[in-house]
N, C-alpha and C. Protein backbone atom coordinates (compact mmCIF):
# COMPACT_ATOMS: atom_id res chain seq x y z
N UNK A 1 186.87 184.38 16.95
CA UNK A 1 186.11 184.07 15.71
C UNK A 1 184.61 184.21 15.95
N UNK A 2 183.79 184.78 14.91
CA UNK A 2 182.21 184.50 15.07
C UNK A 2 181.67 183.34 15.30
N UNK A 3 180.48 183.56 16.19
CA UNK A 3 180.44 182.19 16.71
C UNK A 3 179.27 181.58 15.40
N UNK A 4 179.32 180.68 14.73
CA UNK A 4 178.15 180.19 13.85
C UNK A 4 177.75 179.20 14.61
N UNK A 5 175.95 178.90 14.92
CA UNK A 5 175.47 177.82 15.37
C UNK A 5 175.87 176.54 14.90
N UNK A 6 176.12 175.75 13.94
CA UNK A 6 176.34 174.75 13.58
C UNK A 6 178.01 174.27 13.67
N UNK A 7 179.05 175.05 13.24
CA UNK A 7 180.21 175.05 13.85
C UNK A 7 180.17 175.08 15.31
N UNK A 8 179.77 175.56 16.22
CA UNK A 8 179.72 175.71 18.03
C UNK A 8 179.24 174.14 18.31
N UNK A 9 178.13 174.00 17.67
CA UNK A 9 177.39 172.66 18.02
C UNK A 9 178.19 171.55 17.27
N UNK A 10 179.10 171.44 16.58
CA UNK A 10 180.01 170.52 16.14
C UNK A 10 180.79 170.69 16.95
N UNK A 11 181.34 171.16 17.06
CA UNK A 11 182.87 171.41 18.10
C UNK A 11 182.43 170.96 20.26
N UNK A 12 181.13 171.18 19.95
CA UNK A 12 180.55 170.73 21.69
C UNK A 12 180.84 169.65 21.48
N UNK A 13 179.82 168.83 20.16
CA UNK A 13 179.69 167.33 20.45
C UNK A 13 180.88 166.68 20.48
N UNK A 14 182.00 167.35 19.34
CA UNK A 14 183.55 166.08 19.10
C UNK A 14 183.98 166.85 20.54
N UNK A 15 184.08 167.13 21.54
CA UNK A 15 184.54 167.53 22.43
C UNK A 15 184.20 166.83 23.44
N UNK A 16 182.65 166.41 23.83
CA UNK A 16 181.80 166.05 24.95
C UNK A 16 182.45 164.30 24.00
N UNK A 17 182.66 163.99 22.89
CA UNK A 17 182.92 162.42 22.40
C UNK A 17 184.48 162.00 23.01
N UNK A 18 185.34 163.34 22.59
CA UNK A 18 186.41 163.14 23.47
C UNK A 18 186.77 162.82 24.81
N UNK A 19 186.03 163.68 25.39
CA UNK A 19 185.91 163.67 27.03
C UNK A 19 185.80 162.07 27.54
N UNK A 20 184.33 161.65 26.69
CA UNK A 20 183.83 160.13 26.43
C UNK A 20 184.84 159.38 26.51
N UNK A 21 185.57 159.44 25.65
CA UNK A 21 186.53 158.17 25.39
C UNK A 21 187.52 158.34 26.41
N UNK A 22 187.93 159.68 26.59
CA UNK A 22 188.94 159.91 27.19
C UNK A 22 188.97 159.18 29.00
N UNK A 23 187.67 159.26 29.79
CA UNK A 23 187.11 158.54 30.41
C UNK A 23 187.18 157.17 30.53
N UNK A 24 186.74 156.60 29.04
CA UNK A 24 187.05 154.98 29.31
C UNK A 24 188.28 155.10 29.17
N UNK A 25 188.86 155.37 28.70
CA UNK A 25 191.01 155.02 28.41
C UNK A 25 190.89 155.13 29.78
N UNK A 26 191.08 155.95 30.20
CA UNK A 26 191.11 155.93 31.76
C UNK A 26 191.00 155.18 33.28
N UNK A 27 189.81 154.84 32.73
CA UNK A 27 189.34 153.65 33.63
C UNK A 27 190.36 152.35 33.26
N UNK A 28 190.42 152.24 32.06
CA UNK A 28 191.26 150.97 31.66
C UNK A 28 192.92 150.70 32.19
N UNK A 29 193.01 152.28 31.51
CA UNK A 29 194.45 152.29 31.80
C UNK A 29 194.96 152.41 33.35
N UNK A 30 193.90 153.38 34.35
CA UNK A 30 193.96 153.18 35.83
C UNK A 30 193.54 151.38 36.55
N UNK A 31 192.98 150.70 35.68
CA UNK A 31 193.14 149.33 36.52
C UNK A 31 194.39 148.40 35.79
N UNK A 32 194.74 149.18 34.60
CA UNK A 32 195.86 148.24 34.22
C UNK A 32 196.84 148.86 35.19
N UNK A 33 197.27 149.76 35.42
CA UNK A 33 198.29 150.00 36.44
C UNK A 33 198.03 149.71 37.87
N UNK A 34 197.04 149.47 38.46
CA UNK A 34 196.68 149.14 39.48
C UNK A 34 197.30 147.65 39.23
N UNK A 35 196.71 146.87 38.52
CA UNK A 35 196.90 145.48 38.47
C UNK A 35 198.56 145.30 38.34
N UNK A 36 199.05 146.08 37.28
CA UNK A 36 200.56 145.69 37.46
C UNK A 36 200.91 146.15 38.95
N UNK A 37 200.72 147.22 39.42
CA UNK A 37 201.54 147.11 40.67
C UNK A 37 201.05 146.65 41.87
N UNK A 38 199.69 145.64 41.93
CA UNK A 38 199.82 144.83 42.78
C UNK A 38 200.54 143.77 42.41
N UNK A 39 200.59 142.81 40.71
CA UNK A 39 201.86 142.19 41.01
C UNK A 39 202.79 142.21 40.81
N UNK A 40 203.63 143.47 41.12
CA UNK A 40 205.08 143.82 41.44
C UNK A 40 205.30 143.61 42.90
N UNK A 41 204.05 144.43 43.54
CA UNK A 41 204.01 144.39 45.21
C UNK A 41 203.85 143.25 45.47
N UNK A 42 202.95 141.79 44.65
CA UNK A 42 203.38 140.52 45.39
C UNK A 42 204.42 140.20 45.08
N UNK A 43 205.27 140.12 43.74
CA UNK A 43 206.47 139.47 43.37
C UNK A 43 207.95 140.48 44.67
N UNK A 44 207.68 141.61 44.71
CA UNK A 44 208.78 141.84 45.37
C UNK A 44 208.18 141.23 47.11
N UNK A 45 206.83 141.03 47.47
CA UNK A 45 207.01 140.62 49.18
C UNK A 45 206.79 138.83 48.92
């Protein structure tokens, strides 16, 4: 498709916002699983 300046520069930013969030989910969701399986690893030792 032709590239139009204002379409390109919309599509960077909801992209670079995605990335954003996508980042914090991340972080969250990597210490929520961390946290459950340390206490699985205490409940099973």
């Amino acid at each position: 498709p032709p590239m139009s300046t204002p379409s390109t520069v919309f599509w960077v930013a909801l992209i670079a916002v995605n990335l954003l969030n996508g980042v914090r989910i991340a972080r969250r969701y990597r210490w929520v699983v961390t946290w459950r399986t340390i206490t699985l690893y205490r409940r099973q030792a």
